[in-house]
N, C-alpha and C. Protein backbone atom coordinates (compact mmCIF):
# COMPACT_ATOMS: atom_id res chain seq x y z
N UNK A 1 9.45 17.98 9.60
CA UNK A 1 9.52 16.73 8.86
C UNK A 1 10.29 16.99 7.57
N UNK A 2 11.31 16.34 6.93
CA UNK A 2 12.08 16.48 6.25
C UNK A 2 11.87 15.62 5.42
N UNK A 3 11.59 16.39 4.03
CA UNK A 3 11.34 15.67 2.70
C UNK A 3 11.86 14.32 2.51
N UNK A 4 10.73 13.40 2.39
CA UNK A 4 11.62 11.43 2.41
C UNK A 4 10.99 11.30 0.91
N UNK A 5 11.75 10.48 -0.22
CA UNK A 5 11.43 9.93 -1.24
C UNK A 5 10.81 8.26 -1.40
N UNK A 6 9.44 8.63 -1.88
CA UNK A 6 8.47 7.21 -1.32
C UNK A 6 8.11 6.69 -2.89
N UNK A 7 7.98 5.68 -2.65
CA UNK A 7 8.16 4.97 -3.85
C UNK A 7 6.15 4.20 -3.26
N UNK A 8 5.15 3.96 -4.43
CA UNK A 8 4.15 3.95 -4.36
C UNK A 8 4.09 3.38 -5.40
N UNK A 9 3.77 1.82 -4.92
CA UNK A 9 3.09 0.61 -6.33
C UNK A 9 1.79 0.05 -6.40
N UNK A 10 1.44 0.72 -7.56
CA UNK A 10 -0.13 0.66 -7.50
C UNK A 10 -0.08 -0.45 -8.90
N UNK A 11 -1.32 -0.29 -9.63
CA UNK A 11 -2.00 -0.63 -10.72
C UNK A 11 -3.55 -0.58 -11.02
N UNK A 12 -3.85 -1.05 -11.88
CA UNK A 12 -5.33 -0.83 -12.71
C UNK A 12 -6.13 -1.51 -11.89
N UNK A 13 -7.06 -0.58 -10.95
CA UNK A 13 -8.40 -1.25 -10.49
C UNK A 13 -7.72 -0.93 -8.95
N UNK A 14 -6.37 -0.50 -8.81
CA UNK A 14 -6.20 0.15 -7.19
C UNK A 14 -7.95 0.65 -6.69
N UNK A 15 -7.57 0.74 -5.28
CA UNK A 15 -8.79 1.33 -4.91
C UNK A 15 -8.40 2.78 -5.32
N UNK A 16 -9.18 3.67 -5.55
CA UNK A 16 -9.28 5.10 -5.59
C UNK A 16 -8.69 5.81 -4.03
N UNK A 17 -9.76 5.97 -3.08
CA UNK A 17 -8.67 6.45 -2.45
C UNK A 17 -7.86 6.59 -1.82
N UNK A 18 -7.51 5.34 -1.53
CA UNK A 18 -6.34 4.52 -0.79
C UNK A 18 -5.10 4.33 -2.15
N UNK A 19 -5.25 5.19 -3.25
CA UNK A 19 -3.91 5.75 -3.96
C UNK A 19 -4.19 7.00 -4.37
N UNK A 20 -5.30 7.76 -4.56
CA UNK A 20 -4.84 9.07 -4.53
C UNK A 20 -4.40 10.20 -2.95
N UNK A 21 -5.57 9.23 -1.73
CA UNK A 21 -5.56 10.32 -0.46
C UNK A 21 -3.99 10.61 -0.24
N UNK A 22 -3.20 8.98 -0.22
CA UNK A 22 -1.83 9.03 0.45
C UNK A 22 -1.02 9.61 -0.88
N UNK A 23 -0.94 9.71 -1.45
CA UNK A 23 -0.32 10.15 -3.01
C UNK A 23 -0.47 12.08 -2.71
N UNK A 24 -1.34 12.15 -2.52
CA UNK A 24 -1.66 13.97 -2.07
C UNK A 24 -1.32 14.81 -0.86
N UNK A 25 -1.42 13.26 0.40
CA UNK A 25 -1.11 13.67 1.58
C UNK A 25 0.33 13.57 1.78
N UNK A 26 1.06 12.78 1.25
CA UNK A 26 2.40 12.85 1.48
C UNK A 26 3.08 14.16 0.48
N UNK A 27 3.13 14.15 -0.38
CA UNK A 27 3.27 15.41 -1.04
C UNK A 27 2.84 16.82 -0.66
N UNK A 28 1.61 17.00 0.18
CA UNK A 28 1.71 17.86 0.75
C UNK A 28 2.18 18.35 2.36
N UNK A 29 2.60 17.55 2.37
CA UNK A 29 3.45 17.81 3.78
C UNK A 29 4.78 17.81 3.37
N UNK A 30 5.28 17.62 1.87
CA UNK A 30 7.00 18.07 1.65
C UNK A 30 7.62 16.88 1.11
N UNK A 31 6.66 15.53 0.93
CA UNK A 31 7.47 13.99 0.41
C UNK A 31 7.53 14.23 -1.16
N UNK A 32 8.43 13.12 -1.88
CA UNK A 32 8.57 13.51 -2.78
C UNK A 32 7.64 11.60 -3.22
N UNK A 33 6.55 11.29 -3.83
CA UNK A 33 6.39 10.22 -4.11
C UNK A 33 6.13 10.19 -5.93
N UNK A 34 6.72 9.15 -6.23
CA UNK A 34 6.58 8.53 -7.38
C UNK A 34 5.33 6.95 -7.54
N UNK A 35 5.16 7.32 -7.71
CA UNK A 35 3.78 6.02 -8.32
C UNK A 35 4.09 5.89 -9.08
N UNK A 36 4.63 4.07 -9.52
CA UNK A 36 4.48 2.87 -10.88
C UNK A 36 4.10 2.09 -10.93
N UNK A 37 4.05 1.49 -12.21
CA UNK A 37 3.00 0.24 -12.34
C UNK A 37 4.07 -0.45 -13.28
N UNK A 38 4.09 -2.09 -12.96
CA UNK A 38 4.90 -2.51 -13.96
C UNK A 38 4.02 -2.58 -15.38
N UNK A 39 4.90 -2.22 -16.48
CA UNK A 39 4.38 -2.75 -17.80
C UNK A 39 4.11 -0.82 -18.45
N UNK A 40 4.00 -0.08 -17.48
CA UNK A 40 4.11 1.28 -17.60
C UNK A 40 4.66 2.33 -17.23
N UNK A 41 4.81 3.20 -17.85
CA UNK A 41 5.61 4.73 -17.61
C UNK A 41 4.76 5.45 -17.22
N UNK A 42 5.75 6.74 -16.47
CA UNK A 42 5.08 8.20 -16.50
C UNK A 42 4.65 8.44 -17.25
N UNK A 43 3.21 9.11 -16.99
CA UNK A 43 2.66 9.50 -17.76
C UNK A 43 1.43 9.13 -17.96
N UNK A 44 1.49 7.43 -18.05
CA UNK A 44 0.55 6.44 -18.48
C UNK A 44 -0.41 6.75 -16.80
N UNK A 45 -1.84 6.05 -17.03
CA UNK A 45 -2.88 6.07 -15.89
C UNK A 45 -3.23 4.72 -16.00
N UNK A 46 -3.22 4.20 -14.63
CA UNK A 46 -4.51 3.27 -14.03
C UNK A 46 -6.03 3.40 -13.67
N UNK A 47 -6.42 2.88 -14.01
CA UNK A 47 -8.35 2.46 -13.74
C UNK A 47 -8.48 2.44 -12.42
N UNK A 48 -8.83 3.29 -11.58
CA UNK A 48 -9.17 2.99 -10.04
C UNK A 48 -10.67 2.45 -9.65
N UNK A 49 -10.86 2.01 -8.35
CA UNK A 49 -11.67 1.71 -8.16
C UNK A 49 -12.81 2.22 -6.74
N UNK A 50 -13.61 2.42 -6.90
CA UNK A 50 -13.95 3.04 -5.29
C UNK A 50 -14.91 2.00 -4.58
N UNK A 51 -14.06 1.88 -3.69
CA UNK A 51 -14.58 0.33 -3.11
C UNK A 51 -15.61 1.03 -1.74
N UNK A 52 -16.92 0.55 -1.70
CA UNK A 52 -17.30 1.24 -0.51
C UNK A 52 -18.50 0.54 0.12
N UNK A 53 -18.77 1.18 1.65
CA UNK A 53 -19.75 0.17 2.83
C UNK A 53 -20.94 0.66 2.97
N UNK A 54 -21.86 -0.38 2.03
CA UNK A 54 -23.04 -0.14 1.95
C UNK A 54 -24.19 -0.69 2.66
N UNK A 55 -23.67 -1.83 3.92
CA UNK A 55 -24.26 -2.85 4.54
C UNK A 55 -24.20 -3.92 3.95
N UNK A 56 -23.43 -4.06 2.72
CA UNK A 56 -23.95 -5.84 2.03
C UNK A 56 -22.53 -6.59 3.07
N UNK A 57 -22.46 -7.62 2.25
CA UNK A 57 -21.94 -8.49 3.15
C UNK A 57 -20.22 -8.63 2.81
N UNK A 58 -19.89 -8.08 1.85
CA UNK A 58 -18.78 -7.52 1.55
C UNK A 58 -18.67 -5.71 0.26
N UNK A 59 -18.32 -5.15 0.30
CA UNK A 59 -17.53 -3.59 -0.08
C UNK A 59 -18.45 -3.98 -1.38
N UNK A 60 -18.90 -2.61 -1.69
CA UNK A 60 -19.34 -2.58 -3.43
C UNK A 60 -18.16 -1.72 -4.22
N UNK A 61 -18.10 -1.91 -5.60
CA UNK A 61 -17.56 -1.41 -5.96
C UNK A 61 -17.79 -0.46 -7.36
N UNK A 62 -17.46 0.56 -7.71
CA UNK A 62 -17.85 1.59 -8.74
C UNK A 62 -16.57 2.08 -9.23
N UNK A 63 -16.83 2.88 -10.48
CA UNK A 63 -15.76 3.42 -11.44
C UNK A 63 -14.67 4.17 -10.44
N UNK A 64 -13.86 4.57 -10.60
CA UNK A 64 -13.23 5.73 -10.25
C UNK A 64 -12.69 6.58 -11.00
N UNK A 65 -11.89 6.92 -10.92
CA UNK A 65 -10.96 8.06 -11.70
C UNK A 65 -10.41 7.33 -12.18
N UNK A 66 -8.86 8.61 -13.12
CA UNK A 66 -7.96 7.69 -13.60
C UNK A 66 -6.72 8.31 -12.96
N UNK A 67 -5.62 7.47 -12.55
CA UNK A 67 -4.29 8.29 -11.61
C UNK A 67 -3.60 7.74 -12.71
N UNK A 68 -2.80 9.20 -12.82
CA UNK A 68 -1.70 9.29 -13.79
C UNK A 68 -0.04 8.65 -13.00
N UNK A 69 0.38 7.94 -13.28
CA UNK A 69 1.96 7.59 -12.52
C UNK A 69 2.60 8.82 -13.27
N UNK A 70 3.66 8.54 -11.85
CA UNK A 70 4.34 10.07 -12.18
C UNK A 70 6.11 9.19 -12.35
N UNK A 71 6.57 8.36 -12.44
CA UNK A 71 7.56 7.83 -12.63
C UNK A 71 7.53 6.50 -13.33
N UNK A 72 8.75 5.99 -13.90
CA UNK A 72 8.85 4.26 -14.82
C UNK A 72 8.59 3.37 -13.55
N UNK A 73 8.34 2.20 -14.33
CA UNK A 73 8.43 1.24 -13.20
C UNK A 73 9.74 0.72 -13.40
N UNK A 74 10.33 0.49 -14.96
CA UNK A 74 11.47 -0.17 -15.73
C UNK A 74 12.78 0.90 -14.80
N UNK A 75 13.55 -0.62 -14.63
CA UNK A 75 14.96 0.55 -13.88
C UNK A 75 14.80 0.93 -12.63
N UNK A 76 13.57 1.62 -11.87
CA UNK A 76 13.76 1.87 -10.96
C UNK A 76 15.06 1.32 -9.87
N UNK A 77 15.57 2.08 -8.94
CA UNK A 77 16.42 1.38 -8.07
C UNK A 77 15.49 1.72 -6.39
N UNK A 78 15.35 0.36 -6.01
CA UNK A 78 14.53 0.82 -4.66
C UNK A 78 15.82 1.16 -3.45
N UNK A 79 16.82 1.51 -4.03
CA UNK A 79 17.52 1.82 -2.69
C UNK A 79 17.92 3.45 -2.87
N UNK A 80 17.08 4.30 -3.66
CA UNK A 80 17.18 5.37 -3.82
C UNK A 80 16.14 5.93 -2.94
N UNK A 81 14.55 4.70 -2.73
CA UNK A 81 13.62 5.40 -1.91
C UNK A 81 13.58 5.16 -0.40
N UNK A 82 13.10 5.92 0.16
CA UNK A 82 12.93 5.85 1.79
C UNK A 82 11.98 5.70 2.54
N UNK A 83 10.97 4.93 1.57
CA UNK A 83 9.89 3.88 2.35
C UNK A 83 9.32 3.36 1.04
N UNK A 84 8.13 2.73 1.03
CA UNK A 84 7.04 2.47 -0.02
C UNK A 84 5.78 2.15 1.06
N UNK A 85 4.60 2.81 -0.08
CA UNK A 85 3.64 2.55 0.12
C UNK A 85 2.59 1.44 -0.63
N UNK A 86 1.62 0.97 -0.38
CA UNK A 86 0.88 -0.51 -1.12
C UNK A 86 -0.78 0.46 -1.48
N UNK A 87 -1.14 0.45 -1.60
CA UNK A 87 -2.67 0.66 -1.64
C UNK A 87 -3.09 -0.88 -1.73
N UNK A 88 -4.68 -0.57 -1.38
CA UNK A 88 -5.61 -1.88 -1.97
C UNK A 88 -5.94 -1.67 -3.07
N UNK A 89 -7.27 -2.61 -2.88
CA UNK A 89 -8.25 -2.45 -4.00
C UNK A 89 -7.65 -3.84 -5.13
N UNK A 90 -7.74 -3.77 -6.21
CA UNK A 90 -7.65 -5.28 -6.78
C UNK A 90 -6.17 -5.54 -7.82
N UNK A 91 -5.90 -4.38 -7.46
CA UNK A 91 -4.32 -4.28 -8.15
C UNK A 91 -3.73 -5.12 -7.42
N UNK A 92 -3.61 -5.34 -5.79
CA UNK A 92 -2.35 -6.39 -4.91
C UNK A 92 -2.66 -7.30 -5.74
N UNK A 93 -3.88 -8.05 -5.88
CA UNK A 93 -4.34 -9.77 -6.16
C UNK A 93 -3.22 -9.94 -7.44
N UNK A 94 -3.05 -9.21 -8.73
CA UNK A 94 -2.25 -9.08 -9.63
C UNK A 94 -1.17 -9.08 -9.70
N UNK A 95 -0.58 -7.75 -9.45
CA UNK A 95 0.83 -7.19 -9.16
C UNK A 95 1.36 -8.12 -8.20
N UNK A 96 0.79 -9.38 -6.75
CA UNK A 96 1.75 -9.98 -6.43
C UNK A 96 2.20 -10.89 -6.87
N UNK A 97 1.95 -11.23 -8.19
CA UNK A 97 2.19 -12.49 -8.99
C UNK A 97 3.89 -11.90 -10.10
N UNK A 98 4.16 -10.74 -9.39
CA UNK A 98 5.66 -10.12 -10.39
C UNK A 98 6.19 -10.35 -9.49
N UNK A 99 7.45 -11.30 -10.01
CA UNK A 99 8.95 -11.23 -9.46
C UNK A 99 9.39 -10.10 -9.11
N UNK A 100 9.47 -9.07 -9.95
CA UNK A 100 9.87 -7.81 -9.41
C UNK A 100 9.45 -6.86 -8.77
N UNK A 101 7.89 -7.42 -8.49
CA UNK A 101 7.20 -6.33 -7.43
C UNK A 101 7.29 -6.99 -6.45
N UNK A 102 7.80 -8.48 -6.24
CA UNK A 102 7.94 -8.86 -4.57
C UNK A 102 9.20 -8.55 -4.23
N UNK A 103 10.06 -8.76 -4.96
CA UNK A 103 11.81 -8.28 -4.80
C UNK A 103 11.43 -6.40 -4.67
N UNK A 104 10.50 -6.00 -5.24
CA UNK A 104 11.01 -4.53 -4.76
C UNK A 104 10.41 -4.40 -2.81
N UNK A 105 8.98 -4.93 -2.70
CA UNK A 105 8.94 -5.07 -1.69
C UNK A 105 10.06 -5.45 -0.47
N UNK A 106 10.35 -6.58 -0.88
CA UNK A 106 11.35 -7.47 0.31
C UNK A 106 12.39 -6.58 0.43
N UNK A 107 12.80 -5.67 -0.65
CA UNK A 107 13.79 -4.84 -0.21
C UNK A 107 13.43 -3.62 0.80
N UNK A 108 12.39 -3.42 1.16
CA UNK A 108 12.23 -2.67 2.12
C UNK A 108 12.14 -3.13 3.96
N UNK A 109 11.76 -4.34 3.72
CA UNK A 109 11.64 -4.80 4.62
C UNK A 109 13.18 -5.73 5.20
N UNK A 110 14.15 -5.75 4.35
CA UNK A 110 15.47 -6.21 4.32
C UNK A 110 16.63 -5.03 5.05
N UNK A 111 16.23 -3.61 4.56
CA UNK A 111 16.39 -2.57 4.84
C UNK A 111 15.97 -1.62 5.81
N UNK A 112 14.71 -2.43 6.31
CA UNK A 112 14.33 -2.04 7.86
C UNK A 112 13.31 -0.44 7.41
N UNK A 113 13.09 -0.12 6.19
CA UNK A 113 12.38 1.05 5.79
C UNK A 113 11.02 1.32 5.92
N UNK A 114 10.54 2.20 6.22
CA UNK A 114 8.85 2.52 6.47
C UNK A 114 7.99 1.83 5.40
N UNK A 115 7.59 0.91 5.64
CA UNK A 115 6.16 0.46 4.67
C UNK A 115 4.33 0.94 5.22
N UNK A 116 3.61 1.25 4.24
CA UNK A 116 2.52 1.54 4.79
C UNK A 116 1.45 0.86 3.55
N UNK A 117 1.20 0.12 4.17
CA UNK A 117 -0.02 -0.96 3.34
C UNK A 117 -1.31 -1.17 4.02
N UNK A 118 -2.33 -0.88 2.85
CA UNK A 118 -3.81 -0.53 3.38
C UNK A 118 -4.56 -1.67 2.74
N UNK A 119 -5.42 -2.52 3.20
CA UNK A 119 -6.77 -3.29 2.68
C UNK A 119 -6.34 -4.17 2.13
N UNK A 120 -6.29 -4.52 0.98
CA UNK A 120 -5.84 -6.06 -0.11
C UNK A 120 -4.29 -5.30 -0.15
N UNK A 121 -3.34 -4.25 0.18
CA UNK A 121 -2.07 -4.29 -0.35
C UNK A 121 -1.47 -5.64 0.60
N UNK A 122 -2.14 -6.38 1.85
CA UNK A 122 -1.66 -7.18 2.46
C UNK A 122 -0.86 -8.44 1.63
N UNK A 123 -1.97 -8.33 0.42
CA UNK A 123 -1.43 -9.89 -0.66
C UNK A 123 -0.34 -9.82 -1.00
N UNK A 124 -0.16 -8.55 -1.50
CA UNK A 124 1.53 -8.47 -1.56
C UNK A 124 2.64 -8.49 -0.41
N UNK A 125 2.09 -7.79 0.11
CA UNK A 125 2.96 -8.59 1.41
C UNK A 125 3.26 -10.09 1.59
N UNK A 126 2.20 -10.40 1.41
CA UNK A 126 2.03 -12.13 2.18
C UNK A 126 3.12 -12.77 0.66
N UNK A 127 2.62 -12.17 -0.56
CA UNK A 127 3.26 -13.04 -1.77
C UNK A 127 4.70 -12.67 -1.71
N UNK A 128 5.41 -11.62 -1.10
CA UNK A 128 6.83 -11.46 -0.82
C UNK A 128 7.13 -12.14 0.12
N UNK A 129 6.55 -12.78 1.04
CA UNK A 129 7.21 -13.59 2.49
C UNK A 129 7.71 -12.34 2.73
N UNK A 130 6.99 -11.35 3.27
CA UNK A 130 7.38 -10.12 4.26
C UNK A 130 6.69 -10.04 5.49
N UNK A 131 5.73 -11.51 6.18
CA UNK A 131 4.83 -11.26 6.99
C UNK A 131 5.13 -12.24 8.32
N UNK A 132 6.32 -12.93 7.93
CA UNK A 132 6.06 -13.90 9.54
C UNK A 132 6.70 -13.17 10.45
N UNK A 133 5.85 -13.49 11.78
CA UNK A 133 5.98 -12.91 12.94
C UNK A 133 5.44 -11.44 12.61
N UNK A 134 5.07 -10.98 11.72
CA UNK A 134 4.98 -9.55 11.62
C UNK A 134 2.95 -9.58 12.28
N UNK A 135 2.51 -8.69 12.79
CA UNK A 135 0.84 -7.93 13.26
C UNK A 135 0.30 -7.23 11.73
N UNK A 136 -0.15 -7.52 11.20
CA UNK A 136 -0.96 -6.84 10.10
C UNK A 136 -2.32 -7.04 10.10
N UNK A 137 -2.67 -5.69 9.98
CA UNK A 137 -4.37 -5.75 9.78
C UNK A 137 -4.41 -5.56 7.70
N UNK A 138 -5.49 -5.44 7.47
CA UNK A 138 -5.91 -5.41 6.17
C UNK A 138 -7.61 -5.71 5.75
N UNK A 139 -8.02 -5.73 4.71
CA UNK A 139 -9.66 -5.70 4.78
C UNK A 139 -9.67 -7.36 5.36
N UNK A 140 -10.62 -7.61 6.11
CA UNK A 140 -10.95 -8.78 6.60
C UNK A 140 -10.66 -10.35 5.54
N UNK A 141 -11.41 -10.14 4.62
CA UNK A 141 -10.96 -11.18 3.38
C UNK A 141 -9.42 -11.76 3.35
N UNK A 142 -8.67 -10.84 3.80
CA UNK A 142 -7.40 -10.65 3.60
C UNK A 142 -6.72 -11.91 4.68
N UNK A 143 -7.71 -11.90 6.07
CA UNK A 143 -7.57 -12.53 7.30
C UNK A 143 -6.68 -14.05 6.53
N UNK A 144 -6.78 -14.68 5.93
CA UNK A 144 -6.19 -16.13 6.14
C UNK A 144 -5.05 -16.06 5.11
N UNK A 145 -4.68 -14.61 4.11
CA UNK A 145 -3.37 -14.93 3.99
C UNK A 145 -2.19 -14.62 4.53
N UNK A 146 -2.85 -13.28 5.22
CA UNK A 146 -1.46 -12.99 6.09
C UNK A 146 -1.49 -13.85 7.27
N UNK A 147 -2.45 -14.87 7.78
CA UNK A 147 -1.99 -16.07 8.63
C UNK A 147 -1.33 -17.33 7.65
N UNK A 148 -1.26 -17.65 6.35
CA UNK A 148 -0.72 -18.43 6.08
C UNK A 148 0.74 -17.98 5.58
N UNK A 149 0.59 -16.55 6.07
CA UNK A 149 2.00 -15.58 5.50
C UNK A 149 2.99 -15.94 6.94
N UNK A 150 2.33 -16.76 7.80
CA UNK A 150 2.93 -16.60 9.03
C UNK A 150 2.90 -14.97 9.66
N UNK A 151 2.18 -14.06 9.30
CA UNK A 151 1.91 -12.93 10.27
C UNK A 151 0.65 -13.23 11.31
N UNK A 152 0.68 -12.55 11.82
CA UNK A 152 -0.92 -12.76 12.88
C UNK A 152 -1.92 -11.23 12.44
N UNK A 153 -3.20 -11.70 12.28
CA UNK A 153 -3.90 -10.57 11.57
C UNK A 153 -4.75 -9.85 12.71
N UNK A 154 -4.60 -8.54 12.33
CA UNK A 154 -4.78 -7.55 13.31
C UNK A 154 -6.29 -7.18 13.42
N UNK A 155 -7.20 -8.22 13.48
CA UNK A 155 -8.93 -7.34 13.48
C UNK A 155 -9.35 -6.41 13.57
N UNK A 156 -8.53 -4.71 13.76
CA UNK A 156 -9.30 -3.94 14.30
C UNK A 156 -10.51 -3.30 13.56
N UNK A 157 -10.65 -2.15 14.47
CA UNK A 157 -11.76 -1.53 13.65
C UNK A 157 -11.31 -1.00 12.06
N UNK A 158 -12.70 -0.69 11.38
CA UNK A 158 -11.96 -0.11 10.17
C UNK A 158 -11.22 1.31 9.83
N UNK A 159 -11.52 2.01 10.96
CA UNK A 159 -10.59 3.40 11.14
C UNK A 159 -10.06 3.62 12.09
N UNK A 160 -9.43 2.48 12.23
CA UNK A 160 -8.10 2.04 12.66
C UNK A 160 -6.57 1.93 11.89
N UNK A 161 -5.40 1.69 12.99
CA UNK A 161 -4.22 1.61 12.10
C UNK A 161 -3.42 0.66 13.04
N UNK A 162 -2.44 -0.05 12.65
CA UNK A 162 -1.26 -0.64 13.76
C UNK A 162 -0.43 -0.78 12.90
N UNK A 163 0.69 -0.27 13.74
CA UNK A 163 2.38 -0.09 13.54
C UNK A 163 3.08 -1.37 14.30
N UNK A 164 3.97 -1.89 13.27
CA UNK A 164 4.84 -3.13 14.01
C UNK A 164 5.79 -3.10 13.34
N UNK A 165 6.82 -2.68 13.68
CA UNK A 165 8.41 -2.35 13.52
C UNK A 165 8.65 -1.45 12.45
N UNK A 166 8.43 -1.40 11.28
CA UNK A 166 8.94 -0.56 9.99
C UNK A 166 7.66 -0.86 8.88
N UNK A 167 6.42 -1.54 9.51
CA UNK A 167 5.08 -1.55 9.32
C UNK A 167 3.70 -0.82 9.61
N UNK A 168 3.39 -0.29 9.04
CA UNK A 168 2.09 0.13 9.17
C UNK A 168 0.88 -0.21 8.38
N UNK A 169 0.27 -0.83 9.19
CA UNK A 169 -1.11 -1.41 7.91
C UNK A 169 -2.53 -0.83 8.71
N UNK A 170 -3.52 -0.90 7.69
CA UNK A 170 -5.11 -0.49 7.66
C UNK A 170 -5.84 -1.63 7.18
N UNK A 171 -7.31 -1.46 7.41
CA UNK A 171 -7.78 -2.11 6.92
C UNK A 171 -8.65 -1.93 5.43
N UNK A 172 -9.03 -0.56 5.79
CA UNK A 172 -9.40 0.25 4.43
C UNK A 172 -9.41 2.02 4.84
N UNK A 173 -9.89 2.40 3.39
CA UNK A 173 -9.72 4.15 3.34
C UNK A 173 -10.36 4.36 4.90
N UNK A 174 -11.44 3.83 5.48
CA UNK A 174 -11.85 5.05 6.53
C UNK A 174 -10.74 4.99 7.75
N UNK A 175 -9.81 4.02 7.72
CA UNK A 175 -8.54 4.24 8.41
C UNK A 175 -7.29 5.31 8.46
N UNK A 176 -7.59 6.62 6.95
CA UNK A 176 -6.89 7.45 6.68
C UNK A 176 -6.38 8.02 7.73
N UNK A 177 -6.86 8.81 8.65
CA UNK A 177 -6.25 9.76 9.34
C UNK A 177 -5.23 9.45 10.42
N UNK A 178 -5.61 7.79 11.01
CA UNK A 178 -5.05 7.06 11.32
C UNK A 178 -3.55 6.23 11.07
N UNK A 179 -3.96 5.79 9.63
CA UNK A 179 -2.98 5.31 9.00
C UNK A 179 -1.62 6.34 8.59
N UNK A 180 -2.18 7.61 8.44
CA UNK A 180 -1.52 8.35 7.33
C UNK A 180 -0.42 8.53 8.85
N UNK A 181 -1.11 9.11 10.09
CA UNK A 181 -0.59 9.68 11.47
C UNK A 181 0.54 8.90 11.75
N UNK A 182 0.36 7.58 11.95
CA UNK A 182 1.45 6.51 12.34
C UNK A 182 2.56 6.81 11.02
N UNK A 183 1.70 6.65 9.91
CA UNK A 183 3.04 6.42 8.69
C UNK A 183 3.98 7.75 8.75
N UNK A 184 3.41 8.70 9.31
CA UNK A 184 4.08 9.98 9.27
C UNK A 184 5.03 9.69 10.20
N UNK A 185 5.07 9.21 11.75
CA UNK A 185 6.06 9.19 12.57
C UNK A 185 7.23 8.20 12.23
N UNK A 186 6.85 7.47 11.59
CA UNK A 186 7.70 6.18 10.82
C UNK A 186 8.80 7.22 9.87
N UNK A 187 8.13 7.89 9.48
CA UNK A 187 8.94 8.67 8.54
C UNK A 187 9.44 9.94 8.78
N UNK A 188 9.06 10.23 9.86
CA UNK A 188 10.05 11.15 11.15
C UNK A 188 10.90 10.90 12.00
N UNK A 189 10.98 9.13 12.33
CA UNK A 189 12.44 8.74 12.72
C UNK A 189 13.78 8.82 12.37
C-alpha cells in the first residue's frame, strides 16, 4: 500500500474515536493525514466526545480527550489530497453549515476520490448534495437526511460497513475494523 495523503475534517465535540482510531490507523499503515477544523490551525485541539451503547434509547455521551490538528484549515488546496475522511459525533451538525466545508467535500466526490464517513459525518454529506443515488449507512438518527439527500440509507448492523463507488460509510465506532478494511481497498486502487 503506497503512502496516500488524506485530508480529515473534524471539529469540537467530534466523536472521540471515530477521529482518533482512523487518524492512528491510517498513519500507521504509511498515510500521511492532516486533520482541520475551520476557524483553526495546527496545533490548536478540539473537544471530543465519546459517544457510547448503554441500552437507552439513543448513544450517551461523556468527555473525551483533546485531538490536536496537525494542519490549517485556511488555504488548504483539496486537490493536493487523495481522499478525505468525516468522523461523527456533533461536529457534522455544525461544520455542515460552512460553505467551505461543503465545497471541500463536493470536491471529492467531483473527483471520483475515496471518502470514508462514519455516524453523523452523513450530515455533511447530505448538506453538500453528495448523496443522490448514492447507499449510505450512518447512526440511525441520520436515516431521514440522507433520504431527503436523495441517497437511500443503508440499515445495517452497527459493525458493519458499505462501499458504493468512491464511498464508504459506518454507522458508528464499533464498525472500525470494518470500515477502516473497505476504506483501505479504496485506497489501494
Amino acid at each position: 500500500m503506497s503512502g496516500k495523503k488524506i485530508l480529515m475534517i473534524t471539529g469540537d465535540f467530534t466523536e472521540d474515536y471515530e477521529t482518533m482510531v482512523p487518524f492512528q490507523a491510517l498513519q500507521a499503515v504509511g498515510h500521511t493525514v492532516h486533520a482541520v477544523c475551520p476557524d483553526k490551525k495546527a496545533g490548536d485541539t478540539v473537544a471530543t466526545a465519546i459517544h457510547d451503547f448503554e441500552g437507552d434509547q439513543t448513544y450517551t455521551e461523556k468527555p473525551g480527550h483533546r485531538f490536536a490538528l496537525n494542519a490549517d484549515f485556511d488555504g488548504l488546496d483539496p486537490a493536493k489530497y487523495d481522499a478525505l475522511v468525516v468522523p461523527g459525533g456533533r461536529a457534522p451538525e455544525y461544520l455542515r453549515l460552512n460553505k467551505d466545508v461543503q465545497n471541500l467535500v463536493r470536491h471529492f466526490f467531483e473527483t471520483n476520490k475515496p471518502v470514508a464517513a462514519i455516524c453523523h459525518g452523513a450530515q455533511l454529506l447530505a448538506a453538500a448534495g453528495v448523496l443522490e443515488g448514492r447507499k449510505c449507512s450512518a447512526y440511525p438518527a441520520c436515516q431521514p437526511e440522507v433520504e431527503l439527500a436523495g441517497g437511500t440509507f443503508a440499515g445495517i448492523e452497527v459493525d458493519q460497513a458499505v462501499t458504493d463507488a468512491n464511498l464508504v460509510t459506518a454507522p458508528a465506532w464499533p464498525a472500525h475494523p470494518a470500515w477502516l478494511a473497505q476504506f483501505f481497498q479504496l485506497l489501494d486502487q
